[in-house]
C-alpha atoms as a PDB file:
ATOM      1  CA  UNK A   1     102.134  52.983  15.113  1.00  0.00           C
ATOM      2  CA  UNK A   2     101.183  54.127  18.508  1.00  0.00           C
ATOM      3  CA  UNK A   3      99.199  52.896  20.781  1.00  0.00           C
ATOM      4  CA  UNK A   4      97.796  55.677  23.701  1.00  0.00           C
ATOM      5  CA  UNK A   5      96.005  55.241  26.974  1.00  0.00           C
ATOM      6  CA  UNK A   6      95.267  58.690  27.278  1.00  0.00           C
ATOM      7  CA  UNK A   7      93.231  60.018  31.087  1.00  0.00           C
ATOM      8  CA  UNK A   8      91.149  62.634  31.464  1.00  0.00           C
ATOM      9  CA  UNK A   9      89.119  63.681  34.359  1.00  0.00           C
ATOM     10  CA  UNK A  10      85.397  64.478  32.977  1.00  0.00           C
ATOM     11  CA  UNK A  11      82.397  65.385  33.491  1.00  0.00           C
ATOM     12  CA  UNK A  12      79.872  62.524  32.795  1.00  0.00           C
ATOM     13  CA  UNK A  13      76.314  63.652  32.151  1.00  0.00           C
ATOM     14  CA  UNK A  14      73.362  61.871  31.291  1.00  0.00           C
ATOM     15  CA  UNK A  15      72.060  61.364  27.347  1.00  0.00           C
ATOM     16  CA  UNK A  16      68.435  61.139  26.162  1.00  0.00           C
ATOM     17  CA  UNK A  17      67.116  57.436  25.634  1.00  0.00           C
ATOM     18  CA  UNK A  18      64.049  58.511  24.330  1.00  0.00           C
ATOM     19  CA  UNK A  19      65.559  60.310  21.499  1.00  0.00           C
ATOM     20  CA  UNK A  20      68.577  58.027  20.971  1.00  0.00           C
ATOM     21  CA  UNK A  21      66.819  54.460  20.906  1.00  0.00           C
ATOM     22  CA  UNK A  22      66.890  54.077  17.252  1.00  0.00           C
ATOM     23  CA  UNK A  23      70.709  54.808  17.333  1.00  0.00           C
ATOM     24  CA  UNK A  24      71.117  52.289  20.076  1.00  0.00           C
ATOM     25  CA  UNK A  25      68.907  49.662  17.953  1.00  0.00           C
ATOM     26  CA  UNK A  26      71.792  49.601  15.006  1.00  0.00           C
ATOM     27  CA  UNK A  27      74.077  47.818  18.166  1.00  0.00           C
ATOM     28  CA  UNK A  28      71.581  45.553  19.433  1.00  0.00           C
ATOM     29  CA  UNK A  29      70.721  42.011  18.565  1.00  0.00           C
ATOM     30  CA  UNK A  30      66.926  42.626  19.333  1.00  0.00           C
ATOM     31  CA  UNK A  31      65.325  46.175  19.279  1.00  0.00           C
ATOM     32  CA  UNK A  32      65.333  47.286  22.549  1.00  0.00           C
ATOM     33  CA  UNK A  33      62.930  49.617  24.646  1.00  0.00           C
ATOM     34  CA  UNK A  34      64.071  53.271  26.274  1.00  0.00           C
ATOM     35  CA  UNK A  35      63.142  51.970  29.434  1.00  0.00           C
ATOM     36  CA  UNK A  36      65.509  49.040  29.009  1.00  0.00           C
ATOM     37  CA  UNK A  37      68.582  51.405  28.552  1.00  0.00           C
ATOM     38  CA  UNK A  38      70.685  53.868  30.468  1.00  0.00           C
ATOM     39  CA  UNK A  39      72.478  56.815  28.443  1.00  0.00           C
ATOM     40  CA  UNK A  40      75.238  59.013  29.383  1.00  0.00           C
ATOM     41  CA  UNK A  41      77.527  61.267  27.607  1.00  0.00           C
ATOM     42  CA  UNK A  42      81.405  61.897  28.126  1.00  0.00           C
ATOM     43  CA  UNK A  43      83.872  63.591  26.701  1.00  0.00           C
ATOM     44  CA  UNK A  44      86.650  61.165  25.651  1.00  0.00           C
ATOM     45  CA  UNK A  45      89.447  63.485  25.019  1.00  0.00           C
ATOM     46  CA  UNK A  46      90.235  67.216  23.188  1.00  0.00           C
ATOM     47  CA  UNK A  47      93.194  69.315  21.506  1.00  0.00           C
ATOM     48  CA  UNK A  48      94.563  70.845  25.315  1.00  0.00           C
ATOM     49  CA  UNK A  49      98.636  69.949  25.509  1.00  0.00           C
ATOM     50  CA  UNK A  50      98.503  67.465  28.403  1.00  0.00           C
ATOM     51  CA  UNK A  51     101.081  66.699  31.289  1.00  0.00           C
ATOM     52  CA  UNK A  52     103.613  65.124  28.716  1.00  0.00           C
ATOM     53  CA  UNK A  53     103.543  67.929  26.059  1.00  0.00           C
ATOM     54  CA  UNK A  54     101.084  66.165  23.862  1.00  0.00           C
ATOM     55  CA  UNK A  55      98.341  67.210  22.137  1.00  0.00           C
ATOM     56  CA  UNK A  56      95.932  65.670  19.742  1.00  0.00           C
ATOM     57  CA  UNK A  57      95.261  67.499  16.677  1.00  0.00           C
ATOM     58  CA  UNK A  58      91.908  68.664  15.114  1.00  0.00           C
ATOM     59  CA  UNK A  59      92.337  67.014  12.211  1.00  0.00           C
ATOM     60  CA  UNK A  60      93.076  63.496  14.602  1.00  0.00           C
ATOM     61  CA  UNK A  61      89.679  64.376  16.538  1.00  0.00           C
ATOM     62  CA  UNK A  62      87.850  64.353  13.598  1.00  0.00           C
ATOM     63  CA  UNK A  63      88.938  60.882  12.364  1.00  0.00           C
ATOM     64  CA  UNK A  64      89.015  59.503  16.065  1.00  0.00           C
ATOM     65  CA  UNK A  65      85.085  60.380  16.407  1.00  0.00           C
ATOM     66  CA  UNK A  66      84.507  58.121  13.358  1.00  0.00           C
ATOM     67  CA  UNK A  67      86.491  55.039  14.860  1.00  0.00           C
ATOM     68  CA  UNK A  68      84.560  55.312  18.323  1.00  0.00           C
ATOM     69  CA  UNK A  69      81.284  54.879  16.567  1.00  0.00           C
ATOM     70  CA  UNK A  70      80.351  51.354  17.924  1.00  0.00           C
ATOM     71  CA  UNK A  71      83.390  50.650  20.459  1.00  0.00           C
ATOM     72  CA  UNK A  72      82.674  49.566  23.921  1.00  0.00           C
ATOM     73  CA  UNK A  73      83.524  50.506  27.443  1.00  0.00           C
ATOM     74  CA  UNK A  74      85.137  48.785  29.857  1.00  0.00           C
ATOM     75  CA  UNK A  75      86.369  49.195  33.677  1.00  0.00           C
ATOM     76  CA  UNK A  76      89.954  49.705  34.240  1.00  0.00           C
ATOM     77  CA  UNK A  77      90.896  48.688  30.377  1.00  0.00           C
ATOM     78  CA  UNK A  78      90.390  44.885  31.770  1.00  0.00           C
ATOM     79  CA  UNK A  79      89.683  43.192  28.548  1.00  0.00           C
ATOM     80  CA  UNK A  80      87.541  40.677  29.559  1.00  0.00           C
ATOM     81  CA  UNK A  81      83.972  40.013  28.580  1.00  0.00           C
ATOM     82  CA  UNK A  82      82.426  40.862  31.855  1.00  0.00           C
ATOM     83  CA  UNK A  83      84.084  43.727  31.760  1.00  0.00           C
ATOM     84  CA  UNK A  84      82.460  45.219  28.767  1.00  0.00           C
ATOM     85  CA  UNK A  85      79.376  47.339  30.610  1.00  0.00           C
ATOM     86  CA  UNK A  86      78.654  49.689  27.565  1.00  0.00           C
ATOM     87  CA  UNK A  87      78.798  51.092  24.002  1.00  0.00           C
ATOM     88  CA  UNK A  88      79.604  53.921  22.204  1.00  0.00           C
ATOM     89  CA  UNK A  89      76.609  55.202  19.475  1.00  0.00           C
ATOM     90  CA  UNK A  90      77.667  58.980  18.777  1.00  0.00           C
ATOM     91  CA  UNK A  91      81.117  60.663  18.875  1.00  0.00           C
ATOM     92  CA  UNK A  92      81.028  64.221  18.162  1.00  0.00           C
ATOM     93  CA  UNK A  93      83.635  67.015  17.802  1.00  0.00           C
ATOM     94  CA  UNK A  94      82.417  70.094  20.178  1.00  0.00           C
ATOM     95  CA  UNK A  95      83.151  73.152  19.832  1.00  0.00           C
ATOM     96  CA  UNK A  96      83.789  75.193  23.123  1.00  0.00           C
ATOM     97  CA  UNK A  97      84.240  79.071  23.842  1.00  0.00           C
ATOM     98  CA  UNK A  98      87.526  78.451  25.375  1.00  0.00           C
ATOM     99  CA  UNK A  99      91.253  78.416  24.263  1.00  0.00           C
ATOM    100  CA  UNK A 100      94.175  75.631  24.534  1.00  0.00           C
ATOM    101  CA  UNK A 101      97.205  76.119  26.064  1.00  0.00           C
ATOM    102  CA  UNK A 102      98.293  77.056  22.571  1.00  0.00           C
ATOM    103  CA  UNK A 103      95.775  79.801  22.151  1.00  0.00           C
ATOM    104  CA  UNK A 104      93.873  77.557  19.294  1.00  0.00           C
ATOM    105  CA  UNK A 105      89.975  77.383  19.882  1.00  0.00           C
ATOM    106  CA  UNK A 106      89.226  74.289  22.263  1.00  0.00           C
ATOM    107  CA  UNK A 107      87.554  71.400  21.231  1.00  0.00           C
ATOM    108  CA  UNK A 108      86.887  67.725  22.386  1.00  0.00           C
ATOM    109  CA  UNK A 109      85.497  64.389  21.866  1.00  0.00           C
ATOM    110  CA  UNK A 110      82.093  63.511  23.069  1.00  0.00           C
ATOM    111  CA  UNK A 111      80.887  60.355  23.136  1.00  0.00           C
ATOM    112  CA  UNK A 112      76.859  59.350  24.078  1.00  0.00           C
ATOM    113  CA  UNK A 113      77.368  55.363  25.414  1.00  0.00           C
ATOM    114  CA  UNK A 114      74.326  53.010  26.684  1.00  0.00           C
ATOM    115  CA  UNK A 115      74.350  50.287  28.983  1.00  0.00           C
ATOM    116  CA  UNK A 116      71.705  47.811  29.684  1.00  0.00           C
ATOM    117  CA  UNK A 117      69.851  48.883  32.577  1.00  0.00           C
ATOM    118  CA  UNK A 118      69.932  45.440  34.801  1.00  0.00           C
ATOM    119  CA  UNK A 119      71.024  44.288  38.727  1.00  0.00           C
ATOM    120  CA  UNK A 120      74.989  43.635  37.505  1.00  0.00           C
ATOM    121  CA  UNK A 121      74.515  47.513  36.184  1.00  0.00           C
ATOM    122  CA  UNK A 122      72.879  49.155  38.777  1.00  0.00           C
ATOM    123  CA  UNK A 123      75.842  49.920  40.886  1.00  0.00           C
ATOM    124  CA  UNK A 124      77.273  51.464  37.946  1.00  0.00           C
ATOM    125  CA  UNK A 125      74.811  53.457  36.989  1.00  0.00           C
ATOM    126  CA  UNK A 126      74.067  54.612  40.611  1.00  0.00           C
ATOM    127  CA  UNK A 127      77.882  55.692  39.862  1.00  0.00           C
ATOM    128  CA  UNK A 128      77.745  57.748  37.584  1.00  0.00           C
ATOM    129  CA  UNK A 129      74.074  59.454  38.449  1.00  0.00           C
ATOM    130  CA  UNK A 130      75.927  60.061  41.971  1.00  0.00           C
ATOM    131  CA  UNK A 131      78.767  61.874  40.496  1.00  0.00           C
ATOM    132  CA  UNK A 132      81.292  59.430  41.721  1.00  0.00           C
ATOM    133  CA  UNK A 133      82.131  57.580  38.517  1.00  0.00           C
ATOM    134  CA  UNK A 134      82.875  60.170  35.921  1.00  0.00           C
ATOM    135  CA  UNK A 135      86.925  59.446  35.099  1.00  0.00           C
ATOM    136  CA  UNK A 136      87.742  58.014  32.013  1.00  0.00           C
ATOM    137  CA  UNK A 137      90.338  56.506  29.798  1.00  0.00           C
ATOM    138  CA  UNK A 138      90.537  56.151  26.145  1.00  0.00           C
ATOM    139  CA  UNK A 139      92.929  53.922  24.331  1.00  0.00           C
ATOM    140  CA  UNK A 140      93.929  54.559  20.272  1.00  0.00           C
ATOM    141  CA  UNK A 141      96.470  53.947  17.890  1.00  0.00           C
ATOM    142  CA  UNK A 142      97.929  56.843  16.180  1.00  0.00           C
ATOM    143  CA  UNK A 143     100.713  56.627  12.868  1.00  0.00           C
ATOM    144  CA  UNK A 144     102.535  59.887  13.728  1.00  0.00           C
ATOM    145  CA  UNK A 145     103.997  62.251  16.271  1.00  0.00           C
ATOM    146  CA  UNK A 146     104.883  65.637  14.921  1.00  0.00           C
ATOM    147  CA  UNK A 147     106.793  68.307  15.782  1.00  0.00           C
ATOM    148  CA  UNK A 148     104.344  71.530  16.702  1.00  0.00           C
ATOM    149  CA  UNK A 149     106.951  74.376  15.381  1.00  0.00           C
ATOM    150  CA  UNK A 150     107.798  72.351  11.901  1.00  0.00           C
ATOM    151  CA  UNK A 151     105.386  69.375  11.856  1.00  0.00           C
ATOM    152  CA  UNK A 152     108.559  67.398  11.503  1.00  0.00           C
ATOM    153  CA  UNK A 153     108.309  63.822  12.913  1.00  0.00           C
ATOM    154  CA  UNK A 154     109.355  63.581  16.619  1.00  0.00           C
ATOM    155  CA  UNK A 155     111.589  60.510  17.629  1.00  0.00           C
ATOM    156  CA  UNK A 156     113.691  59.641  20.716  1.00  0.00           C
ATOM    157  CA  UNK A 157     116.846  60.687  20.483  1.00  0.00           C
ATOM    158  CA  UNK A 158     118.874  57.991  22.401  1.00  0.00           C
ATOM    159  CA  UNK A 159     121.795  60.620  23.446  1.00  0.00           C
ATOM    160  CA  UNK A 160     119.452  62.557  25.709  1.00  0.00           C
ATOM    161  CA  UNK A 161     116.355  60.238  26.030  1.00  0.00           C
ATOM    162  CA  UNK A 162     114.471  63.404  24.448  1.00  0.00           C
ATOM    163  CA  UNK A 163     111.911  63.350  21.902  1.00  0.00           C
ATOM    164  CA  UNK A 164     113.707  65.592  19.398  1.00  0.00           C
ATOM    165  CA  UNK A 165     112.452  66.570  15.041  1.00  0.00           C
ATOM    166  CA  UNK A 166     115.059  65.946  12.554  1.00  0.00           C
ATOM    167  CA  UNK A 167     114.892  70.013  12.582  1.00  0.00           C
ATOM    168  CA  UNK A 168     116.398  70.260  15.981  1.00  0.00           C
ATOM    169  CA  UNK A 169     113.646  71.332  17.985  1.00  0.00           C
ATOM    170  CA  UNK A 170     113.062  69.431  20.986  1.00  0.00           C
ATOM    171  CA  UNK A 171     109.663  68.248  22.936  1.00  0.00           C
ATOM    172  CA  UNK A 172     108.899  70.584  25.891  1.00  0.00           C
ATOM    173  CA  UNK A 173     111.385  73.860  24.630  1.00  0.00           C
ATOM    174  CA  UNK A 174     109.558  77.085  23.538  1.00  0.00           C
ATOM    175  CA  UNK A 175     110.919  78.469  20.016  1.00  0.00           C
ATOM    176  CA  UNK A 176     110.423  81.970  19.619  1.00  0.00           C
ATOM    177  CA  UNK A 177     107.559  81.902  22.201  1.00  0.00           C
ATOM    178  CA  UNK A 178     106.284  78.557  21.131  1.00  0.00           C
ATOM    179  CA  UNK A 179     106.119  75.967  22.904  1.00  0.00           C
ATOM    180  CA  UNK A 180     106.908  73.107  20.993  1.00  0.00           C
ATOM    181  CA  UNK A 181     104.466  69.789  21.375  1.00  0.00           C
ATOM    182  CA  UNK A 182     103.819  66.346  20.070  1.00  0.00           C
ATOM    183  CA  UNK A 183     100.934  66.573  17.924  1.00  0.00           C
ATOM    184  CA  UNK A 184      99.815  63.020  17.541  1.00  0.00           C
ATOM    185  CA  UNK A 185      98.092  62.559  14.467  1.00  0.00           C
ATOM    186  CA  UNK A 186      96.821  60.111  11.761  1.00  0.00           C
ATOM    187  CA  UNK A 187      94.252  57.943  13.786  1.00  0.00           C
ATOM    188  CA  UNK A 188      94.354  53.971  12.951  1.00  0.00           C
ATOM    189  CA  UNK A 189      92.338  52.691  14.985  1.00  0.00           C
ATOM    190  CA  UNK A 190      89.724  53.264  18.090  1.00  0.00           C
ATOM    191  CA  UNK A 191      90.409  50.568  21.040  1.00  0.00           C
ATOM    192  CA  UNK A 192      87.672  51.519  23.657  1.00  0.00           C
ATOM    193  CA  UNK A 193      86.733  53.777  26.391  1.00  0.00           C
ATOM    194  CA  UNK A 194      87.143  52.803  30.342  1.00  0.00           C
ATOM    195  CA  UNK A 195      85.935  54.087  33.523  1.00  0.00           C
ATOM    196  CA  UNK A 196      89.168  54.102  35.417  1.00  0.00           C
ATOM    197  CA  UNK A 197      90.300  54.941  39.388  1.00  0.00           C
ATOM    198  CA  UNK A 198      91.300  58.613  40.039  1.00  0.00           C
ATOM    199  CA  UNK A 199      95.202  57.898  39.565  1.00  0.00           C
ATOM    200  CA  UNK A 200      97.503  60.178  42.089  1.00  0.00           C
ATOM    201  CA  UNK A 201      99.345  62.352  39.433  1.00  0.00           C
ATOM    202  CA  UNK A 202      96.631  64.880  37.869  1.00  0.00           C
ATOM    203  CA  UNK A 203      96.246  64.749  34.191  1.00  0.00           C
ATOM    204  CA  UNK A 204      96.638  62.905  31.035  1.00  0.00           C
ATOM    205  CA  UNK A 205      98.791  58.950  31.055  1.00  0.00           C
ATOM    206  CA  UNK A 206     100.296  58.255  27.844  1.00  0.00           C
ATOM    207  CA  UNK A 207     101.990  54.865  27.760  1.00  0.00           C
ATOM    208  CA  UNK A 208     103.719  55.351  23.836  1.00  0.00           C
ATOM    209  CA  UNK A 209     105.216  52.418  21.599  1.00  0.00           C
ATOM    210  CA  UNK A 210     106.612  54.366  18.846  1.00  0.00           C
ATOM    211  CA  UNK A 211     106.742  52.966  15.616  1.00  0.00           C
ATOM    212  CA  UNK A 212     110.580  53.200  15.122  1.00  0.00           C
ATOM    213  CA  UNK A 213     110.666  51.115  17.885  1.00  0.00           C
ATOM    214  CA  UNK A 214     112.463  47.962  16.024  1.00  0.00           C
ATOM    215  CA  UNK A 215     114.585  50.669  15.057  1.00  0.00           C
ATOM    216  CA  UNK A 216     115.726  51.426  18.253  1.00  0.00           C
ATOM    217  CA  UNK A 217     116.046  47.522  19.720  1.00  0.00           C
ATOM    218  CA  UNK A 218     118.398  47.179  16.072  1.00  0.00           C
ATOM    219  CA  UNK A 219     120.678  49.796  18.197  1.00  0.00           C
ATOM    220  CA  UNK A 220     120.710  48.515  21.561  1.00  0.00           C
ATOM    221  CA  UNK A 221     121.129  45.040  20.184  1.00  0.00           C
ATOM    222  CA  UNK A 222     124.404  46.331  18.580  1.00  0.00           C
ATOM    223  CA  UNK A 223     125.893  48.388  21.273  1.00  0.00           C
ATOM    224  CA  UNK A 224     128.114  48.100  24.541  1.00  0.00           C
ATOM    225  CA  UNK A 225     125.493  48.465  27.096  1.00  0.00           C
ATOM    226  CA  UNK A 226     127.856  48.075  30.025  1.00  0.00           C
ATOM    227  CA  UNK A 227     127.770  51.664  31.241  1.00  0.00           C
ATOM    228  CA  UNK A 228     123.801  52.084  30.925  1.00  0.00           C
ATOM    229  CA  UNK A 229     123.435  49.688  33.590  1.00  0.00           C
ATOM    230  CA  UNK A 230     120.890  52.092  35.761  1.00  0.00           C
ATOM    231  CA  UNK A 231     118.517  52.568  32.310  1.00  0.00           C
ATOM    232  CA  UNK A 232     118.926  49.374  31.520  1.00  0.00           C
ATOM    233  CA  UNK A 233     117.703  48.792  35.528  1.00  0.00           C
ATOM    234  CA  UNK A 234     114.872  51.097  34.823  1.00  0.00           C
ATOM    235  CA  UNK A 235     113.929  49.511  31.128  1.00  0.00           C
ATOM    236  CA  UNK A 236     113.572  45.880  32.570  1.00  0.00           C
ATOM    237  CA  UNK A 237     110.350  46.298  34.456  1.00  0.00           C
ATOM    238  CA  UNK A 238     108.962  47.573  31.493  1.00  0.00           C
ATOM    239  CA  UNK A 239     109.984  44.495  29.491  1.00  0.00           C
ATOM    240  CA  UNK A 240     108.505  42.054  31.877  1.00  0.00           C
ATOM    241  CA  UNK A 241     105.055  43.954  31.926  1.00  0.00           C
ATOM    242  CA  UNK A 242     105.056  43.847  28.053  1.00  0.00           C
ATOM    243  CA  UNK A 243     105.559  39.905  27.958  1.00  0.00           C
ATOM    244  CA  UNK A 244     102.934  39.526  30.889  1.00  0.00           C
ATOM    245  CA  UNK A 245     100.502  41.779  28.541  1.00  0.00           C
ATOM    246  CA  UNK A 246     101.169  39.494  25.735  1.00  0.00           C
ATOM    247  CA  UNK A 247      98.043  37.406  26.344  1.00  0.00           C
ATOM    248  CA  UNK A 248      95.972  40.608  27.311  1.00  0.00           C
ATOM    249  CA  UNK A 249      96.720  41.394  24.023  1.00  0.00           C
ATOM    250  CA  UNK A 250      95.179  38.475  22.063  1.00  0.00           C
ATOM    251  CA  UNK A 251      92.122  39.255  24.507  1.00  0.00           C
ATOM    252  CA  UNK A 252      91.663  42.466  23.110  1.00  0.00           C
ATOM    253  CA  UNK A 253      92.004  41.884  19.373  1.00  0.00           C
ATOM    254  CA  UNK A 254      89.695  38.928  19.806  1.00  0.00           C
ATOM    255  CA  UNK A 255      86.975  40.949  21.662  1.00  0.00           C
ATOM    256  CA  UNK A 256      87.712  43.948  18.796  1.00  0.00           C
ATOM    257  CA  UNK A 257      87.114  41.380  16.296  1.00  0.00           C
ATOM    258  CA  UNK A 258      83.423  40.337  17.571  1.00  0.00           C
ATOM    259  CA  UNK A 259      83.038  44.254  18.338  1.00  0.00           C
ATOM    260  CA  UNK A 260      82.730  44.689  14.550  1.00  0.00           C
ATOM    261  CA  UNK A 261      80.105  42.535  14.326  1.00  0.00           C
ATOM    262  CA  UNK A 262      77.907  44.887  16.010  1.00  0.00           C
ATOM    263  CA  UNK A 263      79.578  48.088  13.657  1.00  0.00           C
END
């Protein structure tokens, strides 16, 4: 399975409280007022191929705007509970007049969220209302990666470091004038949305954990690593960060598990 931290720089525009209250009131341990709420709307990701040749498909959009319903967003994907400043209650695929980099019709993921409208959140929502806030990060588990040109799985291939299908086509190549993508597909589950810091490369993030991952640690547990000492140089900051994230981890399944709760 993988798990995907996926950034997109959009727009973040305000949603109707009036309208939306009894919506808002399925999330809520007492029924709250409009005036006691501030909603926005953001689009949480779409179909374009992003900087690392990835693109999530319509089918995956469709099942993704099911597992938002009800997750919450956070600042910086710090999963801690003062962290959590609001919650999703509608994700909808949109429709758009535009094409993808593939020439496919463009759609995307739009979320409405609320937040309690209180001193801690005022600086927030002045935030957003100003313009300045209006980044954001999703995270999600998909099951697959597939090949564009043959829908093929993609894995790494551990010659070249490339993700490559079983078909031969590789990640990033054009095939008879097609470029060929990871689609990620089959959604398992919906982690949560975050407002996040413009980060200096422009774009999507993708941080992957593919799930022939014990796979490859079988292989590089069996072999002579003695001449990969500048990967294996590059590799080992990687494995300290995971063990540090170990306890972030329990954080966030405990905080998912009293997020359902509220579903």
């Amino acid at each position: 399975m993988e798990r995907i931290d996926k950034f997109k720089a959009f727009s973040v525009k305000k949603a109707d409280a009036q309208s939306d209250i009894a919506l808002i009131n399925r999330y809520s341990l007492r029924e709250l007022t409009p005036e006691e709420v501030y909603c926005f709307s953001v689009v949480l990701c779409d179909n374009e191929v992003d900087r690392d040749c990835e693109r999530i498909t319509e089918k995956a959009l469709g099942t993704l705007a099911a597992l938002f319903v009800g997750k919450t967003g956070i600042t910086d994907h710090r999963w801690t509970a003062e962290n959590q400043i609001a919650r999703l209650y509608r994700v909808e695929v949109e429709d758009t007049a535009e094409k993808n980099q593939l020439g496919l019709p463009l759609k995307r993921l739009r979320g409405s969220a609320y937040m309690i409208k209180n001193e801690e959140n005022q600086p927030m929502i002045d935030a957003i209302d100003g313009g300045i806030l209006k980044e954001v990060s999703v995270g999600f588990a998909c099951g697959a990666v597939l090949c564009s040109c043959c829908g093929k799985p993609l894995r790494r291939n551990w010659d070249t470091w490339k993700m490559q299908c079983e078909t031969g086509h590789i990640q990033g190549e054009s095939y008879d004038g097609k470029l060929c993508c990871g689609e990620l597909d089959d959604p398992k589950d919906a982690y949560e949305f975050s407002f996040v810091a413009v980060p200096a490369q422009r774009g999507a993030g993708v941080t992957k954990a593919f799930e022939d991952i014990n796979g490859a640690f079988d292989i590089l547990m069996e072999s002579d690593l003695r001449q990969h000492g500048r990967r294996i140089e590059a590799l080992m900051p990687r494995l300290r960060r995971a063990l540090a994230e170990e306890k972030e981890l329990a954080q966030r399944a405990e905080i998912a598990k009293q997020a359902q709760k509220y579903r």
